[in-house]
Structure formats: C-alpha cells, structure tokens
C-alpha atoms as a PDB file:
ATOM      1  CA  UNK A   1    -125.318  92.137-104.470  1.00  0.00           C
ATOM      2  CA  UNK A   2    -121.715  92.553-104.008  1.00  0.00           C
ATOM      3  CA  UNK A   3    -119.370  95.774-103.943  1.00  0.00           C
ATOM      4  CA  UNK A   4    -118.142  96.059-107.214  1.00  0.00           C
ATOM      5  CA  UNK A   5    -114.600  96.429-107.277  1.00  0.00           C
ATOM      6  CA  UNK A   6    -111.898  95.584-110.019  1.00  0.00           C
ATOM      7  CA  UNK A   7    -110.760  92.104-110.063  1.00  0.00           C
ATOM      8  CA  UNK A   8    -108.508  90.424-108.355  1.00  0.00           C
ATOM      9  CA  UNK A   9    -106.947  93.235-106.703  1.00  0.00           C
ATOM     10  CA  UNK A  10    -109.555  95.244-105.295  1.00  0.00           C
ATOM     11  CA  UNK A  11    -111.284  91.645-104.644  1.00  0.00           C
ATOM     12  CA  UNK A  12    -108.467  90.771-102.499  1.00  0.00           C
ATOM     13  CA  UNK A  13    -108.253  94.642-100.677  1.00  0.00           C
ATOM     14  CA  UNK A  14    -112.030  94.084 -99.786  1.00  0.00           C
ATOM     15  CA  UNK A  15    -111.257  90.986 -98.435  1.00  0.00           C
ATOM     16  CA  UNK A  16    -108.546  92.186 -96.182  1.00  0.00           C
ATOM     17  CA  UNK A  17    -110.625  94.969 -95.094  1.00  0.00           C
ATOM     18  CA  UNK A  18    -113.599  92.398 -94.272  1.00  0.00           C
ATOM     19  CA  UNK A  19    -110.439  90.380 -92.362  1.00  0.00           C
ATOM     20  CA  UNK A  20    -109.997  93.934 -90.439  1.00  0.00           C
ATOM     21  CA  UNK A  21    -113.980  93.826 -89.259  1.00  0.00           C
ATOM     22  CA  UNK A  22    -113.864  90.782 -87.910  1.00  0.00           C
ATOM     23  CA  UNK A  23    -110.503  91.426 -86.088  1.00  0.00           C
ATOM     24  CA  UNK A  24    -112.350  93.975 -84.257  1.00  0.00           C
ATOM     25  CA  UNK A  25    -115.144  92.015 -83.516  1.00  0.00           C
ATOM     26  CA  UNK A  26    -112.522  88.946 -82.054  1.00  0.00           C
ATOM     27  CA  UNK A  27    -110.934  92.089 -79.899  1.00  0.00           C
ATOM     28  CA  UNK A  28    -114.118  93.684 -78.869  1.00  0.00           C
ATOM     29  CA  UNK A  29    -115.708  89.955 -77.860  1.00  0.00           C
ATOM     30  CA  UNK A  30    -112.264  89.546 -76.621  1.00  0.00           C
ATOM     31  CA  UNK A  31    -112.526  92.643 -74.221  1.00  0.00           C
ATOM     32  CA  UNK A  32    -116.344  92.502 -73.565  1.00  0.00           C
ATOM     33  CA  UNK A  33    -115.954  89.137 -72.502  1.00  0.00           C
ATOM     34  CA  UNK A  34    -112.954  89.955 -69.447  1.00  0.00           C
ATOM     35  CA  UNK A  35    -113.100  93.487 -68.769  1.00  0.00           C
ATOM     36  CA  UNK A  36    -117.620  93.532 -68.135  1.00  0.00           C
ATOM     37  CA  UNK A  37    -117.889  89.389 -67.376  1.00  0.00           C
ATOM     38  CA  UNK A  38    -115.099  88.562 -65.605  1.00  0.00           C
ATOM     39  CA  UNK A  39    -114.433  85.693 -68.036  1.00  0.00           C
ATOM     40  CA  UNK A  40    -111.096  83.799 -68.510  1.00  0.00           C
ATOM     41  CA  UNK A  41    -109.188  85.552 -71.102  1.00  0.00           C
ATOM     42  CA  UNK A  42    -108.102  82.824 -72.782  1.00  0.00           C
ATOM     43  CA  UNK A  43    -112.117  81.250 -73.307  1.00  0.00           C
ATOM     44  CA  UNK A  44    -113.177  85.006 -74.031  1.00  0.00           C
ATOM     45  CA  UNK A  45    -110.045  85.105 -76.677  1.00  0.00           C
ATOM     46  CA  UNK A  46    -111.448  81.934 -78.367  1.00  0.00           C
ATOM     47  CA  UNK A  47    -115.160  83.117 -77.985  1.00  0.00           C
ATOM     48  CA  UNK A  48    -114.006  86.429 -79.702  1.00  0.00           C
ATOM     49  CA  UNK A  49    -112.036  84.646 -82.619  1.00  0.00           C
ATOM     50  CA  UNK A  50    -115.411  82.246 -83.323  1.00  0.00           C
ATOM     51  CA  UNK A  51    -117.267  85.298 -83.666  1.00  0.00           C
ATOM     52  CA  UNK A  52    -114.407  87.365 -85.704  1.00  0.00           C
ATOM     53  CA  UNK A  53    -114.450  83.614 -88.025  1.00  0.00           C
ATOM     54  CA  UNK A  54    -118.387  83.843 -88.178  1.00  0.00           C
ATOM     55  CA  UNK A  55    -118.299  87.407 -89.231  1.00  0.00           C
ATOM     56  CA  UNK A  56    -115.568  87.006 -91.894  1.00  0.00           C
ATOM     57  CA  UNK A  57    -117.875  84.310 -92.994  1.00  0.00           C
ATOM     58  CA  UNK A  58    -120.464  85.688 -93.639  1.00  0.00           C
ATOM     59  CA  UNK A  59    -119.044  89.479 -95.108  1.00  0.00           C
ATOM     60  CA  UNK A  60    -117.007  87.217 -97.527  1.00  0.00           C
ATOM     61  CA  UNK A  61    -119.926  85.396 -98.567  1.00  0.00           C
ATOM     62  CA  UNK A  62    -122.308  88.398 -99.162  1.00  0.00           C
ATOM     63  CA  UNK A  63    -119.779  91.507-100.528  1.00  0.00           C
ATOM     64  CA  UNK A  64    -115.964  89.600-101.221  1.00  0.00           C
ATOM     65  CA  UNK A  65    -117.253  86.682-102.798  1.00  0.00           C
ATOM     66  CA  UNK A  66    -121.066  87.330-103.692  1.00  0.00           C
ATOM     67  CA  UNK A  67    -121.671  83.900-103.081  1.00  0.00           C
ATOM     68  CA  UNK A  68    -124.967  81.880-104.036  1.00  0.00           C
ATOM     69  CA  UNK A  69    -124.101  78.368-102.671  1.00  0.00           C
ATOM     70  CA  UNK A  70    -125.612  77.036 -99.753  1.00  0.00           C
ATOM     71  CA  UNK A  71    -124.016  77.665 -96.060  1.00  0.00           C
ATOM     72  CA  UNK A  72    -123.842  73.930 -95.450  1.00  0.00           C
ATOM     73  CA  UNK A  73    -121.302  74.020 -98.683  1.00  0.00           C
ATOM     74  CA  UNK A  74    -119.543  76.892 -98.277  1.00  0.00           C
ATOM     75  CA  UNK A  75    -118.814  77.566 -94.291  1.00  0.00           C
ATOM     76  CA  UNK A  76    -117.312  73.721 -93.682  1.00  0.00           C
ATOM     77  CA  UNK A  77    -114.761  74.969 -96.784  1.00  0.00           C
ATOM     78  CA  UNK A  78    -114.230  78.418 -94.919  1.00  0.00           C
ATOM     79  CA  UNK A  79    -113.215  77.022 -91.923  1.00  0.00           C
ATOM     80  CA  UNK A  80    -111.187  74.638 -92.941  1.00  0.00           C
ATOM     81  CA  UNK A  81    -109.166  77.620 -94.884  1.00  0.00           C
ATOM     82  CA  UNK A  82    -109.521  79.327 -91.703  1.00  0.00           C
ATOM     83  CA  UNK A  83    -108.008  75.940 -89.765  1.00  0.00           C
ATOM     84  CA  UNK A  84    -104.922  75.677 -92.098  1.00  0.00           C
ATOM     85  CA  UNK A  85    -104.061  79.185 -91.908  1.00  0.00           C
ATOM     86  CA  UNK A  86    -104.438  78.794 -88.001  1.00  0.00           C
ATOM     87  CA  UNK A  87    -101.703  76.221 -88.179  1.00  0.00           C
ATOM     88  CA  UNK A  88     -99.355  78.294 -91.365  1.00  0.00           C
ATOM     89  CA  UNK A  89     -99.403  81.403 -88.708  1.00  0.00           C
ATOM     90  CA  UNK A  90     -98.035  79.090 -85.631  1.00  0.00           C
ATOM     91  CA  UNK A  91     -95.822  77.158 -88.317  1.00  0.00           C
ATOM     92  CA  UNK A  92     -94.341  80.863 -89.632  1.00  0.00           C
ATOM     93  CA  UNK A  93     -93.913  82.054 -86.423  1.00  0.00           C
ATOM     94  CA  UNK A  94     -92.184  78.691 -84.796  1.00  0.00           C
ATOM     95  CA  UNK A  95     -89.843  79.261 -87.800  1.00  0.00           C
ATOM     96  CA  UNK A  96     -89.378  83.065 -87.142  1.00  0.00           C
ATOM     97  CA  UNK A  97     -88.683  83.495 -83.780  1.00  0.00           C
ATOM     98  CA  UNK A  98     -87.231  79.945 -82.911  1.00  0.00           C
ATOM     99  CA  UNK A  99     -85.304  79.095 -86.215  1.00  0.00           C
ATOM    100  CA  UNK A 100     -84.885  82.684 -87.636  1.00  0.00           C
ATOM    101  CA  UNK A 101     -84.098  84.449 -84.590  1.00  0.00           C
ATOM    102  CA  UNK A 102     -86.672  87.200 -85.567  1.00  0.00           C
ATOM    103  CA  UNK A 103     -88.515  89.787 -83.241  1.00  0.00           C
ATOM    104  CA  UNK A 104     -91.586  87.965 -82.853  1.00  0.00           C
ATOM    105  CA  UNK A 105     -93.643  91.101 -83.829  1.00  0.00           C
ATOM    106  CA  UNK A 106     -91.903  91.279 -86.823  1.00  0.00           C
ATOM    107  CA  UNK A 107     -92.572  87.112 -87.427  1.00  0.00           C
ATOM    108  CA  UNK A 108     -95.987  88.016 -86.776  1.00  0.00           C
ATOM    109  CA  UNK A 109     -96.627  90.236 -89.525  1.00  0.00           C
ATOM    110  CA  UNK A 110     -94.772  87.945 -92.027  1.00  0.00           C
ATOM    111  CA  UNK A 111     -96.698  85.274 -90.989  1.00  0.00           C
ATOM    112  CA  UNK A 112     -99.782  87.867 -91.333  1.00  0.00           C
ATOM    113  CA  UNK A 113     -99.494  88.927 -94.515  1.00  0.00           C
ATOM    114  CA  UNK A 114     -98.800  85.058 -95.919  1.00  0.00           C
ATOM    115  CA  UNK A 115    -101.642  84.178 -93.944  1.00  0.00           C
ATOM    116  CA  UNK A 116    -103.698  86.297 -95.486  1.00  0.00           C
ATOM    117  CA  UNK A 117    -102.412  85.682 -99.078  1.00  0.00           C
ATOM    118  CA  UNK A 118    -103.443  81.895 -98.366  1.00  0.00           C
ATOM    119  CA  UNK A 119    -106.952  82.669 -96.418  1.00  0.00           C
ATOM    120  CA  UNK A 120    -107.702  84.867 -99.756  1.00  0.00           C
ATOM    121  CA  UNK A 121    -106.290  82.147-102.361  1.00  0.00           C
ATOM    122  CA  UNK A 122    -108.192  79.181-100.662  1.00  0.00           C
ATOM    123  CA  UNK A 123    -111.398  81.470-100.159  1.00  0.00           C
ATOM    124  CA  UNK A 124    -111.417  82.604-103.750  1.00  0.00           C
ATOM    125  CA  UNK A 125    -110.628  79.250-105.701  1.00  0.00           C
ATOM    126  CA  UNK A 126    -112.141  76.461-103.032  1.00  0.00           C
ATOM    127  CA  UNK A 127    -114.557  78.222-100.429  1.00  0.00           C
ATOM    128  CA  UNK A 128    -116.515  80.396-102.811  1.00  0.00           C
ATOM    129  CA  UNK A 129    -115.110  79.350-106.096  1.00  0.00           C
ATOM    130  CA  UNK A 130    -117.736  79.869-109.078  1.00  0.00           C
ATOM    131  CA  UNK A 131    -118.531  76.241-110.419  1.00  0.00           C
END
C-alpha cells in the first residue's frame, strides 16, 4: 500500500521527503551516539548514516516505490545507488570547492540536489524498477 501521489513528480517529492527522515535519523544516531555514549564521532557519524541508508530503504520500498520484490533483490541494488551517489557527492564537491573555487556550502547543495536527482533516477528505474 503506497501513498498515492501523481507520477513522477510527486513520486520523486515523496522520495525526497523519505531522504529528509532518514537524514534525521543519521543526525539523531549521529548525536545519540557522542553526546549520551561518549562514542567517536566519526564511528557514531557512520553508525548514524547506516541507519539513515536502512531507513531510506525500507520507506522507499514500502510508500516511494511500493515495492513487491524480495529484500535480497532489491537492498544490494539500493545500496549500490546509495554507494555511487556517495562517491558523485565527494566527486561534485572536489570539483566545487577545489576546481570551481565555490563556498563549499554552496558545492554542497549542488552536489545535493544532483545527488538526489541520481539516488531517485537509479532507485526508480534499477532498485525498484517494475519488471
């Protein structure tokens, strides 16, 4: 049963929005993690993104995408989306700030937004593309 929203548009909006949940979680993990355990912030960053991934996974699968294929199918494609975009973002932003000359907030949310534009594209037509 997924949220019924006009396609592709509002496909892709629900997807960013899902994106925005499991941002959260990666920060709240993330903060959890140092502020009430004391743990190294970079291990409680990459505990808090596996989570944020995991989350995105599986909102994507149930209400973007309204996926029936199996996990062991579907998540190995999601995070190798999720892998790729990893490396576009620190691509983009070597080019930004290093070759560009660009604030690097301002870097960061190009490389954001055509982040996102690929994690949606890949998602839609490999990860949870209808056979």
């Amino acid at each position: 049963m997924g949220l019924t929203l006009k396609p592709p548009f509002g496909r892709f909006i629900l997807f960013a929005f899902m994106g925005g949940v499991g941002t959260l979680v990666h920060y709240a993990a993330l903060i959890l993690l140092v502020s009430e355990f004391g743990v190294d912030p970079i291990l409680a960053s990459t505990a808090g993104a596996v989570s944020g991934a995991l989350v995105n996974y599986i909102l994507n699968y149930r209400f973007t995408f309204n996926s029936s294929q199996l996990h062991r199918q579907a998540l190995p494609k999601f995070l190798a989306i999720a892998g790729l975009g990893f490396v576009f973002n620190a691509a983009l932003m070597w080019l930004a700030v290093r070759v560009l000359a660009l604030h690097y907030l301002l870097g960061q949310i190009i490389a954001t937004c055509l982040v996102l534009i690929w994690n949606y594209m890949g998602n839609r037509h490999w990860t949870f593309a209808r056979g």
